[in-house]
Protein backbone atom coordinates (compact mmCIF):
# COMPACT_ATOMS: atom_id res chain seq x y z
CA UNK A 1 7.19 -26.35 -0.59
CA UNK A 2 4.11 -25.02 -1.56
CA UNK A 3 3.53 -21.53 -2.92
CA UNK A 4 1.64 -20.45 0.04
CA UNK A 5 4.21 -22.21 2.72
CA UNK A 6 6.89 -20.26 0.42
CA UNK A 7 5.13 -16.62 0.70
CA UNK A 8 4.67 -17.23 4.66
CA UNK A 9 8.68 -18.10 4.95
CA UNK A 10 9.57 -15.40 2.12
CA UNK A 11 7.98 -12.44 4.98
CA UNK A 12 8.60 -13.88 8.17
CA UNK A 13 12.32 -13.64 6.81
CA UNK A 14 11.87 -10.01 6.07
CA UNK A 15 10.91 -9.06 9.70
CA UNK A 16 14.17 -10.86 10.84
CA UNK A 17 17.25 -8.21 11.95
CA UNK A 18 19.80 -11.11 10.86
CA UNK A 19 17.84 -11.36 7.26
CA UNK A 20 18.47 -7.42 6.89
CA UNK A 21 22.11 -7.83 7.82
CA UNK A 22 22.91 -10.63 5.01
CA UNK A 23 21.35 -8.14 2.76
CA UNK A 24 23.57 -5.46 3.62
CA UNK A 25 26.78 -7.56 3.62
CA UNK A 26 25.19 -8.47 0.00
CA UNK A 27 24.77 -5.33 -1.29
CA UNK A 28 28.60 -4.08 0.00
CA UNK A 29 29.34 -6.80 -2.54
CA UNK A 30 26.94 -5.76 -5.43
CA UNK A 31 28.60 -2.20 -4.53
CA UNK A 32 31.86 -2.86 -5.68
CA UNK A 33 30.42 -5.10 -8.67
CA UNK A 34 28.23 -2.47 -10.56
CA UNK A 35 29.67 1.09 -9.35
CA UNK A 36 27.87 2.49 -12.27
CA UNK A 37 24.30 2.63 -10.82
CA UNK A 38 25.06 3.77 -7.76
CA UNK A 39 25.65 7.87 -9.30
CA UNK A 40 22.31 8.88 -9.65
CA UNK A 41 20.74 7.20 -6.59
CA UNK A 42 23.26 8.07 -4.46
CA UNK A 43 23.58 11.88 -5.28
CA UNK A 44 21.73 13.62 -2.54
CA UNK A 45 21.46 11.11 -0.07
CA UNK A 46 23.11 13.16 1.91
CA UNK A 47 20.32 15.63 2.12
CA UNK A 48 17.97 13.00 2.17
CA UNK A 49 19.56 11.35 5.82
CA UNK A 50 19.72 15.02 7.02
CA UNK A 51 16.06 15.41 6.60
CA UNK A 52 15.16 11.99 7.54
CA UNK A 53 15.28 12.40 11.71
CA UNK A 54 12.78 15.28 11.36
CA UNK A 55 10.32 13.82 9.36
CA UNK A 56 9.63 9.87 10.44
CA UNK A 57 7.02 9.08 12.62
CA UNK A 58 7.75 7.64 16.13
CA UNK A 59 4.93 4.86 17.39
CA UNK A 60 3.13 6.42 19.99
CA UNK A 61 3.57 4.49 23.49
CA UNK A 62 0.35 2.39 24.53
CA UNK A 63 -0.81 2.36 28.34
CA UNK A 64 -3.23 -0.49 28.49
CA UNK A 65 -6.08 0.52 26.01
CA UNK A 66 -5.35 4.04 25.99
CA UNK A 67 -2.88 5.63 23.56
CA UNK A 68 -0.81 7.96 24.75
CA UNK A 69 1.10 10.95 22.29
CA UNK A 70 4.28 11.26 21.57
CA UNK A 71 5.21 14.65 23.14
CA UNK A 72 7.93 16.60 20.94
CA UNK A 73 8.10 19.42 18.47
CA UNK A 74 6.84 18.64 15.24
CA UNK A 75 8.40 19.50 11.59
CA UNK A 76 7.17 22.12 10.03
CA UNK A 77 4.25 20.42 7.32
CA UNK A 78 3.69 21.58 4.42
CA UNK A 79 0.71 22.76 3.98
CA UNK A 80 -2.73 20.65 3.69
CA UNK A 81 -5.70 21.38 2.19
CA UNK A 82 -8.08 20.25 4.70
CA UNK A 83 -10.86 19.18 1.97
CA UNK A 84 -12.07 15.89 2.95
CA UNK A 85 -13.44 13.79 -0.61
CA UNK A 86 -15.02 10.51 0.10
CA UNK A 87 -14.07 7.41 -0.80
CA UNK A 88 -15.62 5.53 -3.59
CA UNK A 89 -16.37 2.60 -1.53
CA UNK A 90 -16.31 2.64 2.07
CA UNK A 91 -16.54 -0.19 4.29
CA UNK A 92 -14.92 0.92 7.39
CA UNK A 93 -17.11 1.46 10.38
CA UNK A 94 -15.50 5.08 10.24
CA UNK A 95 -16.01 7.68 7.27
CA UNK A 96 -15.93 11.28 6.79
CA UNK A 97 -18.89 13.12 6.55
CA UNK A 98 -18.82 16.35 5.05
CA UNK A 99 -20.84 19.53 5.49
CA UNK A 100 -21.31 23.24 3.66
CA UNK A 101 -22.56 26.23 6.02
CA UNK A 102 -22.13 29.30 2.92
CA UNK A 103 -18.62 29.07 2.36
CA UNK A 104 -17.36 26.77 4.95
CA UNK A 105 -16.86 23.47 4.55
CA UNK A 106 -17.08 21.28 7.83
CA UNK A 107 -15.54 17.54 8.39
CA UNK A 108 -17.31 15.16 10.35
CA UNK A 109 -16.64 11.22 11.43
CA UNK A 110 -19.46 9.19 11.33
CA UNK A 111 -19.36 5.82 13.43
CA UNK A 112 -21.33 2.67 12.40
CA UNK A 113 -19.74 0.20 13.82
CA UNK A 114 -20.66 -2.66 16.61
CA UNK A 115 -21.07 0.14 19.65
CA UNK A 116 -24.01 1.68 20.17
CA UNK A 117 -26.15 3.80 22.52
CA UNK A 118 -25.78 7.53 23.49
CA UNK A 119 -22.63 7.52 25.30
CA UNK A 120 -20.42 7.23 22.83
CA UNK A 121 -16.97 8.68 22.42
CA UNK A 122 -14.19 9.17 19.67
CA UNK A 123 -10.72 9.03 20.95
CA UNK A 124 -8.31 10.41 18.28
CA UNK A 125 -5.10 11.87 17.28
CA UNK A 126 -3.10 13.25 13.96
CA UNK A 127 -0.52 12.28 11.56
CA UNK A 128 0.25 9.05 13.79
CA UNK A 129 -1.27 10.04 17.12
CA UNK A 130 1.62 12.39 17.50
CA UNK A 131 -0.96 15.54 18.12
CA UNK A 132 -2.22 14.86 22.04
CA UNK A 133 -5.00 12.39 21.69
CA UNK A 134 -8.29 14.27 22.20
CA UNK A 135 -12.11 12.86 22.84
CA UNK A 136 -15.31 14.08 21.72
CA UNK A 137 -18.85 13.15 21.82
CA UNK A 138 -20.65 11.01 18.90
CA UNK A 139 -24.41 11.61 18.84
CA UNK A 140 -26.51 9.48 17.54
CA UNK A 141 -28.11 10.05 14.60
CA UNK A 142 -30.45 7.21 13.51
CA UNK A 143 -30.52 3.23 13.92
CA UNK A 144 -26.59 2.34 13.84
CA UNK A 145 -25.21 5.57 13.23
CA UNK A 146 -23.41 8.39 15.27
CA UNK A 147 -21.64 11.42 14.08
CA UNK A 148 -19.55 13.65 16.25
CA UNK A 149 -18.88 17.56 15.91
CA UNK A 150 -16.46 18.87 13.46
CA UNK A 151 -13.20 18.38 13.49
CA UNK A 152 -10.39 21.21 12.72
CA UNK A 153 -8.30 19.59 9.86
CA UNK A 154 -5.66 22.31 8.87
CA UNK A 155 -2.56 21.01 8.15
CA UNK A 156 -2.84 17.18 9.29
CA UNK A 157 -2.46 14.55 6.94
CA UNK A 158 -4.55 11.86 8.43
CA UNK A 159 -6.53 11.33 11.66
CA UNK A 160 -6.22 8.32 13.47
CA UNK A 161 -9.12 6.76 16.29
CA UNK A 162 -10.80 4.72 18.19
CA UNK A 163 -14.09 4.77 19.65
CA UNK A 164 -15.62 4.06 23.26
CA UNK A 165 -18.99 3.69 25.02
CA UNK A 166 -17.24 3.55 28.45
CA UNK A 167 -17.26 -0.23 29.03
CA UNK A 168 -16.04 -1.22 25.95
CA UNK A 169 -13.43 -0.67 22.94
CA UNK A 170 -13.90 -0.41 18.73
CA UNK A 171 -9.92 -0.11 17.87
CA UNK A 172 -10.43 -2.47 14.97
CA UNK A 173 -9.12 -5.43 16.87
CA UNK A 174 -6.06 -3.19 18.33
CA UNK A 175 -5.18 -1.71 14.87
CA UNK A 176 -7.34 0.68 14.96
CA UNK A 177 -8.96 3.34 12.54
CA UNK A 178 -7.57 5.65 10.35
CA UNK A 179 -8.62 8.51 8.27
CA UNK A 180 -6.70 10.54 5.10
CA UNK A 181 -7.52 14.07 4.40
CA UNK A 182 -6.94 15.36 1.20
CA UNK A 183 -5.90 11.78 -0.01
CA UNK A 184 -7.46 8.37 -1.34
CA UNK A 185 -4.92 5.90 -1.66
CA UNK A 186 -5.19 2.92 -2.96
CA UNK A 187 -3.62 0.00 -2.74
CA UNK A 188 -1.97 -1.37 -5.76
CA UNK A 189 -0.41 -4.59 -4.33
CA UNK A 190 -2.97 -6.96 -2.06
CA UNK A 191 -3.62 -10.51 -1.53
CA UNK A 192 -6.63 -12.42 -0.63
CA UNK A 193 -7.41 -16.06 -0.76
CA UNK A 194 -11.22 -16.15 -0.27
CA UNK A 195 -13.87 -15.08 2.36
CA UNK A 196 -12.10 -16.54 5.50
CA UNK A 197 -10.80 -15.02 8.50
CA UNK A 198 -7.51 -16.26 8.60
CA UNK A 199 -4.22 -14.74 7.74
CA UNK A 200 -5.07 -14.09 3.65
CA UNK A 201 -8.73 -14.39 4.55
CA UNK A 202 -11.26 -11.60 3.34
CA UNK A 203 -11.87 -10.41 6.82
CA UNK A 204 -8.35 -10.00 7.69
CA UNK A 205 -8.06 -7.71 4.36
CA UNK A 206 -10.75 -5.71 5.40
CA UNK A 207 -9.44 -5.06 8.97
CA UNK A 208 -5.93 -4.43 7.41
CA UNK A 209 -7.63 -2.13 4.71
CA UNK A 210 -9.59 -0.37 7.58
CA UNK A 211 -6.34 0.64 10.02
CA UNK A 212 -4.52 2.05 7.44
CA UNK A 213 -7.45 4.47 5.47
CA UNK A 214 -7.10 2.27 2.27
CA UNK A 215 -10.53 1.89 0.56
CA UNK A 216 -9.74 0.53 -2.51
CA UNK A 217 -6.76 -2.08 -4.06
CA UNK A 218 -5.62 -4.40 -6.87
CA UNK A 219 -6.02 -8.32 -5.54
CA UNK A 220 -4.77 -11.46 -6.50
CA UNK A 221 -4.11 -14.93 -5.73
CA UNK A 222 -2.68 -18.04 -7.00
CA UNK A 223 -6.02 -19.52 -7.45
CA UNK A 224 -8.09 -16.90 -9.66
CA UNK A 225 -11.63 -18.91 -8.49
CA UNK A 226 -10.63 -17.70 -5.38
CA UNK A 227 -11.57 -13.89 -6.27
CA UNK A 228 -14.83 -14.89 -7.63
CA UNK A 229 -16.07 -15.63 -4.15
CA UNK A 230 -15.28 -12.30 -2.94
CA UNK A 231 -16.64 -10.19 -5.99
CA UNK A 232 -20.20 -9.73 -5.43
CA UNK A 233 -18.91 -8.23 -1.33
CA UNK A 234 -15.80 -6.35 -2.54
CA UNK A 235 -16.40 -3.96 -4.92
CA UNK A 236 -13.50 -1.60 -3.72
CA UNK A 237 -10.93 -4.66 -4.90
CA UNK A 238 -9.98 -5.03 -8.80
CA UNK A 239 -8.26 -8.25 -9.76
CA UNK A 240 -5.71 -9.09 -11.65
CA UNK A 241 -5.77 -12.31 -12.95
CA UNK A 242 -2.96 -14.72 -12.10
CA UNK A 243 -0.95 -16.19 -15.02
CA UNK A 244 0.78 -19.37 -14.86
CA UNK A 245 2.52 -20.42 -18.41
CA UNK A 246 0.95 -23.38 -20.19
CA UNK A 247 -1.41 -23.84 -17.32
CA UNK A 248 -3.71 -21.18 -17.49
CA UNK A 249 -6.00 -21.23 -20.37
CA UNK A 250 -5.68 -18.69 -22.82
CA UNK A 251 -9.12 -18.06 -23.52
CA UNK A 252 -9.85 -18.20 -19.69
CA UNK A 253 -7.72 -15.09 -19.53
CA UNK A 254 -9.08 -13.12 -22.27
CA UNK A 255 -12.38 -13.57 -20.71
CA UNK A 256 -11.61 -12.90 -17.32
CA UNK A 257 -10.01 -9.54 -18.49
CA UNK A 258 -12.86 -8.53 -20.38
CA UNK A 259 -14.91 -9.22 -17.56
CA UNK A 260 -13.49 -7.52 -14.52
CA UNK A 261 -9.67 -8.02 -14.78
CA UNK A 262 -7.93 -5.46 -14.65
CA UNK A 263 -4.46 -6.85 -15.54
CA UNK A 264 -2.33 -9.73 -15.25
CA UNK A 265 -0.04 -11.33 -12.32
CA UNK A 266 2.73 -12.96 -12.59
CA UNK A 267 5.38 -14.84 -10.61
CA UNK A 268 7.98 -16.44 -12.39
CA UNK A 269 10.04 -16.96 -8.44
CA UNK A 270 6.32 -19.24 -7.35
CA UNK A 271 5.73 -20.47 -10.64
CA UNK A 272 9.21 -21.74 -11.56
CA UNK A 273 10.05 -19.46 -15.08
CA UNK A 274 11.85 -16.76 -16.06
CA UNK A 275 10.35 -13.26 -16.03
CA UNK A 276 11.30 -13.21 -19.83
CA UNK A 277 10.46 -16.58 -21.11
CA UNK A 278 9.03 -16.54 -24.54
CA UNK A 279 6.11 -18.84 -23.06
CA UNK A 280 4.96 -15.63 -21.83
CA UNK A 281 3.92 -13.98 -25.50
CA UNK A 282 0.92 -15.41 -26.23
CA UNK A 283 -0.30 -13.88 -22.45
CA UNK A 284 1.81 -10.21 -23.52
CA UNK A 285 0.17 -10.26 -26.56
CA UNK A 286 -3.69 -10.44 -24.80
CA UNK A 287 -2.88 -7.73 -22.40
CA UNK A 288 -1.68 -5.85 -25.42
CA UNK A 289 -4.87 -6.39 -27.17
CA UNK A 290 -7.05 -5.09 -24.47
CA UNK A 291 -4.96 -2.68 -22.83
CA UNK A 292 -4.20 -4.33 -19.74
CA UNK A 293 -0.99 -3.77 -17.77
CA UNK A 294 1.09 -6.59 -16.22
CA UNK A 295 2.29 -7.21 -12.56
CA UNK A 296 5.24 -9.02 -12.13
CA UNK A 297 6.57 -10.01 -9.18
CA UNK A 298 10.86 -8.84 -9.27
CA UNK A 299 13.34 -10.52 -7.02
CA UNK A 300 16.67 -12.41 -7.12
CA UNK A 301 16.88 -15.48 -9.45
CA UNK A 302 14.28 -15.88 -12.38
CA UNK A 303 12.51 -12.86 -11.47
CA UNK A 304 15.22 -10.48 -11.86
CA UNK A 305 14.40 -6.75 -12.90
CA UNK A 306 17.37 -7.86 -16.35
CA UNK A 307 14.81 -10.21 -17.21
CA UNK A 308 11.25 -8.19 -16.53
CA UNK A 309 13.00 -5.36 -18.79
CA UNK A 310 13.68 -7.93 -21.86
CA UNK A 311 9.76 -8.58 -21.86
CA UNK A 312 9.08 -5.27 -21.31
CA UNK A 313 10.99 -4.63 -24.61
CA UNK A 314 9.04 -7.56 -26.66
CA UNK A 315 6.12 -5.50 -25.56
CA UNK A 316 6.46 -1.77 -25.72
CA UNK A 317 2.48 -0.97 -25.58
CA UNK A 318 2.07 -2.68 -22.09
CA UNK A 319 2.56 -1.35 -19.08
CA UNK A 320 4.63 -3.24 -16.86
CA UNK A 321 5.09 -2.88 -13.08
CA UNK A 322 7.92 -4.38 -10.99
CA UNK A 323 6.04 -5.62 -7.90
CA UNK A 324 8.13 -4.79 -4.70
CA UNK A 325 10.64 -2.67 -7.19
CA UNK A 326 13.09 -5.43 -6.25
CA UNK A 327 12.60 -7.52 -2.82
CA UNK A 328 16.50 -8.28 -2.35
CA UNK A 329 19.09 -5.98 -1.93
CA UNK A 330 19.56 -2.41 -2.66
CA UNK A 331 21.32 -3.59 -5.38
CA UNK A 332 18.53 -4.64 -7.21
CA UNK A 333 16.32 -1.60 -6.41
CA UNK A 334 18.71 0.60 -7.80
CA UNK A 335 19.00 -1.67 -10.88
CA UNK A 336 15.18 -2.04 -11.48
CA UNK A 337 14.97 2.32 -11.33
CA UNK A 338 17.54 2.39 -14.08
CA UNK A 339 15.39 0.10 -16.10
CA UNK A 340 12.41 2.23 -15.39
CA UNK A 341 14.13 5.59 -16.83
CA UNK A 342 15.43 3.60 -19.79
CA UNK A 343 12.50 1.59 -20.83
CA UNK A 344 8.92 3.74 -20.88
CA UNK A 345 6.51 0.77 -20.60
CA UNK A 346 8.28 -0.20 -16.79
CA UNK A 347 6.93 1.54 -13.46
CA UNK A 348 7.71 0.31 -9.96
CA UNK A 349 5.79 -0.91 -7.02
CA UNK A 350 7.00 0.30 -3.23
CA UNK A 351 5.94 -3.03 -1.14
CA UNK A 352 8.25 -3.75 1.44
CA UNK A 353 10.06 -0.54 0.45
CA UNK A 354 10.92 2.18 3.30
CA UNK A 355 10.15 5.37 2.87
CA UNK A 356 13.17 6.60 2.63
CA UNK A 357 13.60 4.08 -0.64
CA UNK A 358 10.25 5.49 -2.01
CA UNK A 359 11.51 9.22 -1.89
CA UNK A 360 14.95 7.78 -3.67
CA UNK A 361 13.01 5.78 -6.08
CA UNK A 362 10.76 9.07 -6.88
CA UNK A 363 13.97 10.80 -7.55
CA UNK A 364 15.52 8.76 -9.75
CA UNK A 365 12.57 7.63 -12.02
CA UNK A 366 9.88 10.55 -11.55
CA UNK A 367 6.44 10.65 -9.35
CA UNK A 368 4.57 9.10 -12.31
CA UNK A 369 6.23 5.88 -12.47
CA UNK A 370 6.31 4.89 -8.96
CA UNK A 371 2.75 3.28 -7.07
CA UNK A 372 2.34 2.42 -3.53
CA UNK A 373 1.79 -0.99 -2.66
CA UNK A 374 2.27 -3.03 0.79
CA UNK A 375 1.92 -6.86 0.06
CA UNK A 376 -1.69 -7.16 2.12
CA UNK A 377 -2.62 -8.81 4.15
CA UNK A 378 0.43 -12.12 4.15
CA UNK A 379 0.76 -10.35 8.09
CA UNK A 380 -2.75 -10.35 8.47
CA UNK A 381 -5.23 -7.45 10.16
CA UNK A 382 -2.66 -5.77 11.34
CA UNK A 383 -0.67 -5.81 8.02
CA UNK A 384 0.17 -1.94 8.13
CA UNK A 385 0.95 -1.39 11.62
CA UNK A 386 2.65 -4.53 12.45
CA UNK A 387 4.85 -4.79 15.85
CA UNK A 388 7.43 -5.94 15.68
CA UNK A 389 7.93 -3.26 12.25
CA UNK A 390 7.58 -5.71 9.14
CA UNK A 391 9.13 -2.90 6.47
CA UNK A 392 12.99 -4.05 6.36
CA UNK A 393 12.41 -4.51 10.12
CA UNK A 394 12.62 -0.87 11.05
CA UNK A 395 9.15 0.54 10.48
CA UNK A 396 5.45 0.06 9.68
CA UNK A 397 3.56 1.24 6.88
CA UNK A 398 1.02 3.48 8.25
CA UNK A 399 4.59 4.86 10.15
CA UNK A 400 6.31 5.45 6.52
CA UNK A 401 3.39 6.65 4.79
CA UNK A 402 2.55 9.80 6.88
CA UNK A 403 6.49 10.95 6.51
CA UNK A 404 6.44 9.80 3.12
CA UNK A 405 4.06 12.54 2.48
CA UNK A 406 5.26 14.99 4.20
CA UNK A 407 8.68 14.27 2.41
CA UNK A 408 7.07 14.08 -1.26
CA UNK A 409 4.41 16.76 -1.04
CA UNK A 410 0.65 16.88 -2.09
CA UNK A 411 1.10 16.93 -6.06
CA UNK A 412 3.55 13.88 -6.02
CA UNK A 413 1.89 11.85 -3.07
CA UNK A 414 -1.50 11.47 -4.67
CA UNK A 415 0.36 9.94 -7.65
CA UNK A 416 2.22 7.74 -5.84
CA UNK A 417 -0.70 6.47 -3.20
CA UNK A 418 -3.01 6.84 -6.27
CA UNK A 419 -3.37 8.25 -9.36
CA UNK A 420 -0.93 6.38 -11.12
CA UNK A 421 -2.51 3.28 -10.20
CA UNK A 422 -5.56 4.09 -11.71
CA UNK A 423 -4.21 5.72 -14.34
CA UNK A 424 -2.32 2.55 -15.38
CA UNK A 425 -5.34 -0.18 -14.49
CA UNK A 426 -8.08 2.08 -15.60
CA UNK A 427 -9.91 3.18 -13.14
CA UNK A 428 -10.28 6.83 -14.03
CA UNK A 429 -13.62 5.94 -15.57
């Protein structure tokens, strides 16, 4: 099996109910095996499944084209800044556009995408579409771009739309557009295999990118020559650079790190080795040199979060993040957090995580060592708001993010969808 035939059957698995239940069968197991994890996690989740019904996000129903709200009472937010800062690269055909009049601020959406003429119209909706969706003009305002009137944002977390000239649609291919206020997130966990528009294709990433409000990610692939075709048309995408043991040069990796790496991947389940094989040092001891964290991808077998700690111990000074946290059981998520608050260097990564994991994972190890991440795009374009739900088969990501928000709060949600990331991979500058 190839590595890519083995990452298609590895996800199509996780959107499968009967995959789920052999989990949960697995972790009853694990439960009676290693009672001594379970203390911490476990202490207020309670509170946590009390609170849960009022905060997730229902998909709104769809009525041919036309999206239609979800009509209920809403929790009560927290509240939302409704400063709008643009993104540091923006390639969505919908941005913010922001405005002073003496001490108020105004937010406006500007439109440049493949309508056009003076009839055009932005259908949108809050936090999900869960507000009633409401319309408003876009005027034009020069060759290719319209901007409407602005927008009340108190409150809302992100605003979702779609645009219209009457005859025809821009919903991004049916995923349609959304917008954060008062966030940036970025991505720390995305895949692309070159400038194609197939599943793992550079178009697909985009359109994934552009439905869920993410501007900006860390990439990789198996094949780092893949990345270099995208480099020069992607600047919101940082690479890591993919590490296989006494196959990838050494001096290949130093260079591409000095370059424009900005850490390394590995995969000891692809790449047949074990997360803490001593064939590993002489890579460590690069990323060490230049101050370059390390990805690893942690599942069952020789990518275990036991194994990912023992490196993590050889190498104190790097920064080490436990892609997916652990993509098995609960088990092994609550096994990976303990390793986190035990071992400084570790952090973990929330792909294929609910949000209901997130918040537990936040509790255990701290808002600081936890970064959002969602796999894109192995389910192509419509990666984040995939029907039938690809996140342990029970929701979507742009569902879970918008309640995972609301759940964490401003301060801790912008290091989670965020700061951390760029903290960690150096961004900040």
């Amino acid at each position: 099996m190839t590595p890519l035939h083995f990452l298609y059957s590895l996800h199509m698995l996780s959107i499968n109910p009967v995959f789920w239940l052999v989990l949960q069968l697995l972790e009853q197991t694990h439960r009676s095996q290693h009672p001594q994890w379970l203390g911490d996690w476990e202490a207020n989740a309670s509170q946590r499944d009390a609170n849960a019904a009022a905060i997730a996000t229902p998909r709104p129903k769809v009525r041919g084209r036309r999206l239609l709200p979800h009509i209920g009472k809403r929790p009560t937010p927290q509240r939302y800044s409704s400063k709008v800062s643009p993104p540091a690269v923006d390639r969505s055909p919908v941005s913010w556009l922001t405005s002073k009049a003496g001490r108020t601020t105004s937010a406006h959406v500007i439109y440049r995408g493949r309508l056009s003429g003076r009839d055009l119209w932005l259908h949108y909706g809050f936090d999900g579409w869960r507000e009633p969706v409401r319309e408003i003009r876009l005027e034009p305002m020069g060759t290719g771009l319209a901007r409407s009137e602005p927008i009340p944002l108190d409150g809302h977390i992100t605003l979702d739309c779609v645009v219209t000239d009457g005859r025809q649609w821009d919903n991004n291919n049916g995923a349609d557009y959304r917008l954060w206020i008062s966030f940036d997130p970025l991505d720390a966990h995305l895949h692309v295999s070159g400038r194609g528009s197939g599943g793992l294709g550079f178009a697909s990433l985009q359109s994934a990118m552009a439905s869920a409000g993410v501007r900006q990610g860390i990439v990789s692939w198996i094949d780092n020559c893949m990345l270099d075709r995208i480099k020069h048309t992607a600047p919101g995408l940082f690479p890591l650079v993919w590490v296989r043991p006494d196959d990838t040069p050494r001096d290949e990796v130093r260079a591409r790190l000095t370059a424009n790496g900005v850490g390394i991947k590995l995969h000891p389940t692809v790449d047949d080795y074990r997360a803490d094989d001593h064939v590993l040092d002489p890579y460590l001891e690069i990323a060490a040199d230049l101050g370059r964290p390390v990805a690893c991808h942690s599942a069952p077998g020789d990518a275990d979060p036991d194994f990912i700690r023992r490196l993590a111990e050889r190498f104190p000074t790097v920064p080490i993040i436990l892609y997916h946290t652990y993509l098995g059981p609960h088990e092994g998520r609550r096994r990976a957090a303990w390793h986190v608050r035990e071992q400084p260097n570790l952090y973990l990564e929330t792909s294929w995580c609910g949000w209901q994991t997130v918040v537990e994972l936040v509790e255990t190890v701290g808002a600081e060592r936890v970064l959002f991440g969602s796999d894109a795009a192995v389910d192509g374009p419509h990666h984040y708001c995939r029907h039938p739900p690809n996140v342990e088969g029970r929701e979507t990501y742009n569902q879970g993010l918008v309640a995972l928000v609301r759940a964490l709060g401003p301060r801790a949600a912008r290091q989670v969808l965020g700061e951390n990331a760029r903290r960690l991979f150096g961004m900040n500058g």
